[in-house]
Protein backbone atom coordinates (compact mmCIF):
# COMPACT_ATOMS: atom_id res chain seq x y z
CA UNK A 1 -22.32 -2.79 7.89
CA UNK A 2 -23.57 -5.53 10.15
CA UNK A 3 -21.78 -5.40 13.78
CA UNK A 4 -20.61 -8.33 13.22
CA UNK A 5 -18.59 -6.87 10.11
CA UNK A 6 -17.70 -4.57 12.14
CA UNK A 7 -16.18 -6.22 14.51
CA UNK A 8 -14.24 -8.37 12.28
CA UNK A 9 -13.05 -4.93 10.87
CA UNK A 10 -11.83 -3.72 14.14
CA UNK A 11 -10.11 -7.00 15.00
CA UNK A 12 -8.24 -6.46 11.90
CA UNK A 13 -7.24 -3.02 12.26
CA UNK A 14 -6.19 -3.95 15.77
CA UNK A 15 -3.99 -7.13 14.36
CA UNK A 16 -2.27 -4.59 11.94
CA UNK A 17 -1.63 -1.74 15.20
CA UNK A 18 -0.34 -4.56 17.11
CA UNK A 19 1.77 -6.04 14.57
CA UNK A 20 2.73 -2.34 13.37
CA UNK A 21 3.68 -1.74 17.38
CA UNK A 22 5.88 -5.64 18.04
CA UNK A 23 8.36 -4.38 14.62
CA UNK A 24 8.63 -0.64 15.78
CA UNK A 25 9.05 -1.53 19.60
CA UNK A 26 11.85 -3.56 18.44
CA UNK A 27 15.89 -3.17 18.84
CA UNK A 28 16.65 -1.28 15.02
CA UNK A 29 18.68 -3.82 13.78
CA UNK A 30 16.42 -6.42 15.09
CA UNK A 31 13.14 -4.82 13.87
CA UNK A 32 15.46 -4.55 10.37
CA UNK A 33 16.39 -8.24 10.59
CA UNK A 34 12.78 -9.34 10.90
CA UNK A 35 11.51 -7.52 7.73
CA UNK A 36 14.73 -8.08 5.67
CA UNK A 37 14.11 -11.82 6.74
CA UNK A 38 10.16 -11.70 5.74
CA UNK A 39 11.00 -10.06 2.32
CA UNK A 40 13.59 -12.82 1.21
CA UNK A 41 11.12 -15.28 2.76
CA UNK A 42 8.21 -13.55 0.21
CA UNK A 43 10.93 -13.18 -3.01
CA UNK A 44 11.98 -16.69 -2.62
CA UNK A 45 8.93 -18.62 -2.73
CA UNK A 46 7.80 -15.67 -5.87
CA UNK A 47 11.07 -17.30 -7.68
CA UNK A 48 10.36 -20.81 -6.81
CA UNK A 49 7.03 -20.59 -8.32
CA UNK A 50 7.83 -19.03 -11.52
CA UNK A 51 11.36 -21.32 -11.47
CA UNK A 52 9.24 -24.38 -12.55
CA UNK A 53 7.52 -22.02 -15.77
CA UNK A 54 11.02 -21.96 -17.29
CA UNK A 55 10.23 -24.54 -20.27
CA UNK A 56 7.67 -22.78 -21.50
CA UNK A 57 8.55 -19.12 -21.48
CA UNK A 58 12.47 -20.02 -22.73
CA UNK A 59 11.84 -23.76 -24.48
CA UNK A 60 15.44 -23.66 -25.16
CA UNK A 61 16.81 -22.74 -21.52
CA UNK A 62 19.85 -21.04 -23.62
CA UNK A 63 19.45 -18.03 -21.28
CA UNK A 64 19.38 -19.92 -17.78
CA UNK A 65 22.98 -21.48 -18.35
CA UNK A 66 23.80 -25.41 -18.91
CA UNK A 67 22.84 -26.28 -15.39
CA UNK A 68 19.06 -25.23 -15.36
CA UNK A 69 19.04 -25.62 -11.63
CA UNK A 70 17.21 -23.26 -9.16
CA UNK A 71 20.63 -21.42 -8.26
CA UNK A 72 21.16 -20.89 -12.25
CA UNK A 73 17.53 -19.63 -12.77
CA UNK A 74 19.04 -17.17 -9.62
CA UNK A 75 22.37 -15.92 -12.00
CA UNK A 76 20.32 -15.24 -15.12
CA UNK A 77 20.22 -12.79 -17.38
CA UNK A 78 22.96 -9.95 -16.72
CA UNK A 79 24.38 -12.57 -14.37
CA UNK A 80 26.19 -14.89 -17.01
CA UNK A 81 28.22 -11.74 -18.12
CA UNK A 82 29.12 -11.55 -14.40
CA UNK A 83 29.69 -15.34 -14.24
CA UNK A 84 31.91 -14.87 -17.51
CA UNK A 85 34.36 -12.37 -15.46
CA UNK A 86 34.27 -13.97 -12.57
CA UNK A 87 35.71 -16.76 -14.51
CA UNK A 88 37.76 -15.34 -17.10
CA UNK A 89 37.75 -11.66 -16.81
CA UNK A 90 37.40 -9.60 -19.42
CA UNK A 91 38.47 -10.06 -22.91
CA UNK A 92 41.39 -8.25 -24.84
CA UNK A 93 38.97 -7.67 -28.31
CA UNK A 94 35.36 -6.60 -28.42
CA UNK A 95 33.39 -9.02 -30.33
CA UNK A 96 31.67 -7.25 -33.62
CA UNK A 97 28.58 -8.19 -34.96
CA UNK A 98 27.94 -9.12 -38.58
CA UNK A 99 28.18 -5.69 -39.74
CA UNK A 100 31.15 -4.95 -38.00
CA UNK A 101 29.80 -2.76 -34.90
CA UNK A 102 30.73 -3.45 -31.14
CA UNK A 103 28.32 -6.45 -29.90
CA UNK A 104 26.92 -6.71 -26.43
CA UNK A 105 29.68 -7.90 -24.28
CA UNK A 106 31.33 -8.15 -20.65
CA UNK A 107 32.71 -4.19 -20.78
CA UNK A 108 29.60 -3.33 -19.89
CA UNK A 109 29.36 -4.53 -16.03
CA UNK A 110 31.99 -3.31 -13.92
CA UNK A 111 34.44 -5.17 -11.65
CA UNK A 112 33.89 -5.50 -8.08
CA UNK A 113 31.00 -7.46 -7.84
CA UNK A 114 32.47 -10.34 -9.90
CA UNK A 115 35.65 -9.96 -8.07
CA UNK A 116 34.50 -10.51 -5.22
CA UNK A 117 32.71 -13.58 -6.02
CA UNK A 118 35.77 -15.17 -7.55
CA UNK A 119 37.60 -14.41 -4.17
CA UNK A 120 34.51 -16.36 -2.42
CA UNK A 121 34.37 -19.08 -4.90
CA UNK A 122 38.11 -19.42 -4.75
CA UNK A 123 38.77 -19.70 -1.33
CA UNK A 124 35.88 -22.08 -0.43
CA UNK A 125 35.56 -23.69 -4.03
CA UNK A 126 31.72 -22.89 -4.36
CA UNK A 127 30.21 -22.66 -7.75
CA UNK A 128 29.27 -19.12 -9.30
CA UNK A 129 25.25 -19.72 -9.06
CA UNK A 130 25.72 -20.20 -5.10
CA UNK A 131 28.35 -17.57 -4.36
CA UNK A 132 27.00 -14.54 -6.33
CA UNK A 133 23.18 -15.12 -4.29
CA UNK A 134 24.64 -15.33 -1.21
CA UNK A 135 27.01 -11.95 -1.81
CA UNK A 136 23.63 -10.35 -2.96
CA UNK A 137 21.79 -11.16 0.36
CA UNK A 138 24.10 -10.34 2.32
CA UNK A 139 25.14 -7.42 0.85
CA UNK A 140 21.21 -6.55 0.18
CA UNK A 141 20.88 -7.03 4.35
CA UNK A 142 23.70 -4.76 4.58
CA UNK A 143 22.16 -2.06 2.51
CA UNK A 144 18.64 -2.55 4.02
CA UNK A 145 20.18 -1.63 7.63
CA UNK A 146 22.19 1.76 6.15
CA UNK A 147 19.00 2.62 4.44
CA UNK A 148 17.20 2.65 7.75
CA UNK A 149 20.32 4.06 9.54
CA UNK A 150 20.07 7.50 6.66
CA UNK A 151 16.39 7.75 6.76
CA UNK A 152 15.80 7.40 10.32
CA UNK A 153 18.85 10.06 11.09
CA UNK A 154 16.56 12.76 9.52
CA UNK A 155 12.56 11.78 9.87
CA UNK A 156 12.53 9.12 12.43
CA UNK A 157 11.84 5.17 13.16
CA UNK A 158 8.37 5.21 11.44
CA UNK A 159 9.46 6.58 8.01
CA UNK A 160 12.84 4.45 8.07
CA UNK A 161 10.70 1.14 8.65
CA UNK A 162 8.36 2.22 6.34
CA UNK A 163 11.34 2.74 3.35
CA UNK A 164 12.90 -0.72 4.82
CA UNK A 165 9.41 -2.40 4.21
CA UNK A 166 8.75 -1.10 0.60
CA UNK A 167 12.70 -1.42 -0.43
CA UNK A 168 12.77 -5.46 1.04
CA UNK A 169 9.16 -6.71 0.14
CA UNK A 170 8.15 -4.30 -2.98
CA UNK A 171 8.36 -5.21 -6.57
CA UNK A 172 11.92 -5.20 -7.24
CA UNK A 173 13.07 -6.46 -4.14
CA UNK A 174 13.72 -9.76 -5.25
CA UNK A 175 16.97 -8.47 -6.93
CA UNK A 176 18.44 -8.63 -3.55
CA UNK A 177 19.09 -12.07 -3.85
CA UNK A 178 20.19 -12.43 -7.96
CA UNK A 179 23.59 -12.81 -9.32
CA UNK A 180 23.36 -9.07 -9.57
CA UNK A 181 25.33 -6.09 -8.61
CA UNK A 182 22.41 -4.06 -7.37
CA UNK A 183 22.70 -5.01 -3.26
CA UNK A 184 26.48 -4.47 -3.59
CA UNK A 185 25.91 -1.00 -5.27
CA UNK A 186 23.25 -0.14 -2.67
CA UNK A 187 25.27 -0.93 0.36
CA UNK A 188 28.28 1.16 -0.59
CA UNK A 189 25.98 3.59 -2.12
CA UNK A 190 24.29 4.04 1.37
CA UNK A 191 26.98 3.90 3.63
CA UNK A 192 28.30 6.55 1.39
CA UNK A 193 25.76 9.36 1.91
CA UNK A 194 26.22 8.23 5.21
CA UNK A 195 29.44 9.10 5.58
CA UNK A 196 28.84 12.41 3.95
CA UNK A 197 26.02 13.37 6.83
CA UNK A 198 28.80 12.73 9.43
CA UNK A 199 31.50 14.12 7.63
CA UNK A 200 33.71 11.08 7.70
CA UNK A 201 35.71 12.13 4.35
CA UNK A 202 38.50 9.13 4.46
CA UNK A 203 35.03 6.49 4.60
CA UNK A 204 33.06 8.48 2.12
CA UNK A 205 36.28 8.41 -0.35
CA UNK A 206 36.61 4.24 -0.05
CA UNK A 207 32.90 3.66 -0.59
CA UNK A 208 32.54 6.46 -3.25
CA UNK A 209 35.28 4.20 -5.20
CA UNK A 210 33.99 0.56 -4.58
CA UNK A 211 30.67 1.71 -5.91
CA UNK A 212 32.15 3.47 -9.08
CA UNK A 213 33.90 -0.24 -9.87
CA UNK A 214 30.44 -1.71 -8.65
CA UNK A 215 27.77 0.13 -10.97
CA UNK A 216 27.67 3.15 -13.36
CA UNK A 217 26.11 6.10 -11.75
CA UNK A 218 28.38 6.49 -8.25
CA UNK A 219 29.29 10.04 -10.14
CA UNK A 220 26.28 11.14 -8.11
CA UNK A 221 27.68 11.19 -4.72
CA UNK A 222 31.16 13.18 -5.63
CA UNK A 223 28.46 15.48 -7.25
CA UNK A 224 26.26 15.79 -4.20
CA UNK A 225 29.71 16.42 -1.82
CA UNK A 226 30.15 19.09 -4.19
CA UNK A 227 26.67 21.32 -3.55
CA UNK A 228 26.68 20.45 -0.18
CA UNK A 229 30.01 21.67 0.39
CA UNK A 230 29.50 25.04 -1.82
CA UNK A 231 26.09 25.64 -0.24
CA UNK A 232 28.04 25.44 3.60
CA UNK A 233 30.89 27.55 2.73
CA UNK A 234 28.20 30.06 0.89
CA UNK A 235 26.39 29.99 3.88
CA UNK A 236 29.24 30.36 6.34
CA UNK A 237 30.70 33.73 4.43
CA UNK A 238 27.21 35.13 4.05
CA UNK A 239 26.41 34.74 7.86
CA UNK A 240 29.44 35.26 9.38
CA UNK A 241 31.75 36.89 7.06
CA UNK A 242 34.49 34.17 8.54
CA UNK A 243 34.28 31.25 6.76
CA UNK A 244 37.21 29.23 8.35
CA UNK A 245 35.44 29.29 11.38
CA UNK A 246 32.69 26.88 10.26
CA UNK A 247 34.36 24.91 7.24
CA UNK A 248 38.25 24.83 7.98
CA UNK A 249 40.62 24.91 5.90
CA UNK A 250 41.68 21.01 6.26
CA UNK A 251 38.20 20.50 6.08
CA UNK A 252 37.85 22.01 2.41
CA UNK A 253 41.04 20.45 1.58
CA UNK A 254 39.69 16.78 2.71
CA UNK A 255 36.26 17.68 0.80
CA UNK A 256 37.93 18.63 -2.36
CA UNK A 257 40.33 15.32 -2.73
CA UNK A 258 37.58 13.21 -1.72
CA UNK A 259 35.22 14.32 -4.81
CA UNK A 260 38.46 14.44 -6.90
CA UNK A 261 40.12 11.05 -6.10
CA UNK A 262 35.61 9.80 -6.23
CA UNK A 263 35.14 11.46 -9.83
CA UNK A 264 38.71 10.18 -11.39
CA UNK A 265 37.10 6.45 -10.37
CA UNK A 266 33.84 7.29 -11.94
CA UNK A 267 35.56 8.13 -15.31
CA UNK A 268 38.33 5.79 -15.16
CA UNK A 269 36.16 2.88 -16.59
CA UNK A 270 35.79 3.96 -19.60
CA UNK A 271 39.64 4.77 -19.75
CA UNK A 272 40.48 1.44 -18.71
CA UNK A 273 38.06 -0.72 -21.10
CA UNK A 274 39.70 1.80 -24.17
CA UNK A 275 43.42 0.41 -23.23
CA UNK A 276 43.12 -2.73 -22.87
CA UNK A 277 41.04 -3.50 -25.86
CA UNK A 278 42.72 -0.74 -28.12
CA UNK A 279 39.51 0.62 -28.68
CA UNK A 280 38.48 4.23 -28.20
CA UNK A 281 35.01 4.73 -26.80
CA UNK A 282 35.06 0.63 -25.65
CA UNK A 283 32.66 1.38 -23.18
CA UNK A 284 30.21 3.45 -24.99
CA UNK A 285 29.97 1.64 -27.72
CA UNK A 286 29.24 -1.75 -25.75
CA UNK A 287 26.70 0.00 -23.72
CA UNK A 288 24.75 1.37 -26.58
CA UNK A 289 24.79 -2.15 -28.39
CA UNK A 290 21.85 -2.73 -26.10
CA UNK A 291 20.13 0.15 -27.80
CA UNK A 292 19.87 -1.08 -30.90
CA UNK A 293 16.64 -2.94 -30.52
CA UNK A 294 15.55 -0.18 -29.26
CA UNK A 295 16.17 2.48 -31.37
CA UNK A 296 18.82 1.49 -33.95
CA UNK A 297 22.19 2.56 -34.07
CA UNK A 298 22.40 5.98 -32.99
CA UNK A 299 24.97 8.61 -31.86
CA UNK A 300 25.47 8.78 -28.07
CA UNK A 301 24.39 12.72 -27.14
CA UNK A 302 23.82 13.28 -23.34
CA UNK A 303 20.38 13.98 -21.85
CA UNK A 304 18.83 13.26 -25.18
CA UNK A 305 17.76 9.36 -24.88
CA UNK A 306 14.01 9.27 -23.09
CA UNK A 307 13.34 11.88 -25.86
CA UNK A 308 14.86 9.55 -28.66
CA UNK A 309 12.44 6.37 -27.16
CA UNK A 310 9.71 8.52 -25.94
CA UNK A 311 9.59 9.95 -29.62
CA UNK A 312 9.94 6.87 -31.56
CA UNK A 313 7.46 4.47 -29.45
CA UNK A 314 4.97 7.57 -28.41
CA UNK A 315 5.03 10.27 -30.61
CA UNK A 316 4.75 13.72 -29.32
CA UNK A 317 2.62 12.35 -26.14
CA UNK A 318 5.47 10.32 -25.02
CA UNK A 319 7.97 13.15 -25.38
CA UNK A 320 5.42 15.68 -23.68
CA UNK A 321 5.49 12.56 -20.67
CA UNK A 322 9.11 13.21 -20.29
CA UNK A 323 9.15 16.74 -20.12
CA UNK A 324 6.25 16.48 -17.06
CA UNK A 325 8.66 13.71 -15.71
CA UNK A 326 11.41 16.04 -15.91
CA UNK A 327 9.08 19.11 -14.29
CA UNK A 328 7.38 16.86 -11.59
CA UNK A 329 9.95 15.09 -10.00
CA UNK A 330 11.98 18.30 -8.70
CA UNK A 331 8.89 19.57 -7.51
CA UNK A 332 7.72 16.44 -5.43
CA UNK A 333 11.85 16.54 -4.33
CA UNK A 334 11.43 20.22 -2.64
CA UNK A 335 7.98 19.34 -0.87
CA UNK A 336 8.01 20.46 2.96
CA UNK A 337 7.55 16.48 3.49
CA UNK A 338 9.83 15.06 1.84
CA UNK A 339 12.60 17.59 2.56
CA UNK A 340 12.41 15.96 6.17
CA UNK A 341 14.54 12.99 4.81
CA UNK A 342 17.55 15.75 4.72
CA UNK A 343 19.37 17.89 2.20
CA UNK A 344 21.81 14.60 1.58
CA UNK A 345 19.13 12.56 0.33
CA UNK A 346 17.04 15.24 -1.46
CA UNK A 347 20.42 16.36 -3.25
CA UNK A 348 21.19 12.37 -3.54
CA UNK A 349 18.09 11.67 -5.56
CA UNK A 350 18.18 14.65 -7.78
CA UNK A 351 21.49 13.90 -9.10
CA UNK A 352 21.07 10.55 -9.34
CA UNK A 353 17.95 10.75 -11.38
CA UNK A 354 19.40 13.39 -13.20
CA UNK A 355 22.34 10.79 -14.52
CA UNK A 356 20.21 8.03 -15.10
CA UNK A 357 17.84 10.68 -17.47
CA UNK A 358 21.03 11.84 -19.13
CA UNK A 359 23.08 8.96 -20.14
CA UNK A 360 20.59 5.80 -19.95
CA UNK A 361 17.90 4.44 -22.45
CA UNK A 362 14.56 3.94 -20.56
CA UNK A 363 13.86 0.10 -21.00
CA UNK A 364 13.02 -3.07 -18.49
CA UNK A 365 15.89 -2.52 -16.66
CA UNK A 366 15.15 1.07 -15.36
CA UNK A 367 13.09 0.46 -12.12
CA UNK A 368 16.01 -1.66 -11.27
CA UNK A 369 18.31 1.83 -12.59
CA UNK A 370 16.16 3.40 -9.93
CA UNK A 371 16.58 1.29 -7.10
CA UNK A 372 19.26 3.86 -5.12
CA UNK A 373 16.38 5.63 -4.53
CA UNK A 374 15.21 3.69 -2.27
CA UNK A 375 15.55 6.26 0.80
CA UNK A 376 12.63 8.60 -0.46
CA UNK A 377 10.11 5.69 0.28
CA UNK A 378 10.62 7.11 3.65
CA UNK A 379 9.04 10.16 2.56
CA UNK A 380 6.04 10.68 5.26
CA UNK A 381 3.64 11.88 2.93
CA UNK A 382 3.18 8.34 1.24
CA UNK A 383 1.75 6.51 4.09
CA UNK A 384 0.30 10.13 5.72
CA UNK A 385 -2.72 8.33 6.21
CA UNK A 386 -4.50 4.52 6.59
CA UNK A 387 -5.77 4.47 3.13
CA UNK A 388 -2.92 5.45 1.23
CA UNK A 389 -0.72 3.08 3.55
CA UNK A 390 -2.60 0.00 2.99
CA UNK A 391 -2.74 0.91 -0.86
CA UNK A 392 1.05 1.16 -1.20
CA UNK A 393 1.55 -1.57 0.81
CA UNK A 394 -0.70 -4.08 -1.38
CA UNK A 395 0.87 -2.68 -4.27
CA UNK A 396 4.00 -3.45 -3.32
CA UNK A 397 3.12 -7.28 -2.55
CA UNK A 398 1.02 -7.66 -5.39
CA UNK A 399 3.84 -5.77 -7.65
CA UNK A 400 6.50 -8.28 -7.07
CA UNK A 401 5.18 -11.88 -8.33
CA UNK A 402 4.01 -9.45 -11.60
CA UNK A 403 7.45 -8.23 -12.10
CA UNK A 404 9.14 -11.67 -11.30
CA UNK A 405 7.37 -13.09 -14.01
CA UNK A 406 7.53 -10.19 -16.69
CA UNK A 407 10.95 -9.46 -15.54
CA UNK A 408 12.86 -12.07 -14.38
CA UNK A 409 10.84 -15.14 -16.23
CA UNK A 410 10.60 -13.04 -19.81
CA UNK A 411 13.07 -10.38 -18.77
CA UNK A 412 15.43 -8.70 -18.60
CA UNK A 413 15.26 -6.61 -15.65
């Protein structure tokens, strides 16, 4: 290397401390604000460029809505179902398909999200494609400043800047500005575990039930109260012999009706899309109507679908890739390293995963599934050292126009 190489080397390096150094010597929620600002900068122009490709991926446009503006290329996809409640609810008869099974329908996406929009649009009479964006940023800048707030409670300003940066400029960060649920479901979803770290039982109990009406999969908190709380009271008998002393009684009794009154909203759902459509198993059998191009009509059994897919697309390699999925990822959970994020999130992420293997179909829309765990990219072994920060980081910049365009463009996520 000439010195002159060099010294363009070192300049950069320097650029990159310095820059590194102005974010981190920030305020937190002004250090927050600037990246969450630079990642919605980064995802909108990635959607205006692939917004103009529309005519030739989708020549009809029947997907993007009768508008075909930029806002309705924003509320695509999953977002006309949400559009559809927002506007009319839900309706009193599953549709049937031609042979008579449960089509894909609106009993699939849960409540608050579209709610909420229609209480926007409502009350300041803006269409559907502008109001469910904006409730995704903000609720996306929302959850970007709890997911610092968890991470940096347990390993510190570096790691939770590091997890803001790869959650609001990697690939999939450009769902925190679509007409979907995902930013709502990650701000209550946060500020939940949150609220189970300081013990705030009444707070924990509200967001544990917004998220259960927001997206499936909130059963993982309730579930994660529950260990926590067995592991302390364990703990306290073992050590002390006097477990009141530790975990009190109105303690226990606040724990226990939190993860009951946060479980009976995970499984009312299901009970709710059953009665009003006269239907028993509504809910399952509009979920699995997405399966079918998948893997035909099959009969729902838990913890048994990446074997089904894996099987029928891979053969016995692709079930042999679950089962080191299934072996690897507890492993990598109860590293030294990554145990510095805190028994809430290491507990957080092993139950969530463990829902999302039992009860979902691996598809497009899993990394978006996968999204809540967001707080181990503040795990300090993946930026440990220059080269493996710099790699992560281009892959997560590089990774987003790619999945815009397979995604979002040919979708769905």
């Amino acid at each position: 290397m000439s010195r002159l190489d060099g010294a363009v080397t070192g300049t950069a390096a320097t650029g990159r401390r310095r820059a590194l150094d102005t974010v981190t010597s920030l305020p937190a929620w002004a250090a927050v604000l600037l990246v969450w600002t630079g990642g919605r900068i980064v995802s909108t122009l990635w959607l205006a460029l692939a917004y103009p490709l529309i005519g030739r991926a989708m020549p009809d446009n029947a997907i993007w809505g009768n508008g075909h503006g930029f806002t309705a290329f924003l509320t695509a996809w999953d977002g006309q179902y949400y559009e559809q409640i927002s506007l009319h609810g839900y309706p009193d008869v599953l549709p049937l398909d031609a042979v008579g099974n449960v089509a894909q329908n609106a009993w699939a996406f849960l409540p608050a999200f579209p709610f909420t929009i229609r209480m926007l649009t409502a009350s300041t009479g803006l269409p559907f494609t502008v109001g469910a964006p904006l409730i995704s940023v903000l609720a996306g800048l929302l959850a970007t400043y709890l997911l610092h707030r968890l991470v940096r409670d347990r390993a510190g300003n570096a790691a939770a800047m590091w997890a803001v940066f790869f959650f609001t400029c990697g690939p999939l960060s450009f769902l925190l500005q679509v007409g979907y649920a995902e930013s709502m479901f990650l701000a209550l979803t946060f500020g939940a575990l949150l609220a189970l770290e300081r013990r705030r039982y009444g707070l924990l109990t509200a967001l544990g039930v917004a998220a259960a009406f927001t997206r499936p999969g909130a059963l993982a908190v309730p579930l994660v109260l529950g260990v926590i709380a067995l592991v302390r009271w364990v703990r306290a008998r073992r050590e002390t012999g006097r477990v009141l002393d530790t975990f009190p009684l109105r303690e226990q009794v606040q724990v226990v009706a939190a993860g009951a009154v946060m479980v009976a909203a995970g499984l009312a759902w299901p009970v709710i899309a059953s009665h009003v459509t006269g239907t028993p198993n509504a809910y399952l059998e509009t979920e699995m109507s997405w399966w079918v191009n998948f893997i035909g009509r099959v009969d729902f059994v838990p913890l048994s679908p990446w074997f089904l897919i894996a099987g029928r697309w891979l053969g016995v390699g692709g079930v042999l890739i679950v089962v080191f999925l299934l072996v690897g990822f507890p492993i990598w959970l109860l590293r030294r390293s990554t145990k510095r994020l805190g028994s809430t999130t290491v507990l957080y992420s092993a139950a969530y995963a463990l829902y999302i293997f039992a009860v979902s179909l691996p598809m497009a829309s899993t990394p978006r599934l996968l999204m809540p765990l967001a707080p181990l990219f503040g795990s300090p072994e993946l930026v440990a050292k220059p080269w493996m920060r710099w790699t992560f980081v281009t892959a997560a910049l590089a990774g987003q126009p790619v999945l815009v365009a397979v995604l979002w463009l040919l979708g769905p996520p």
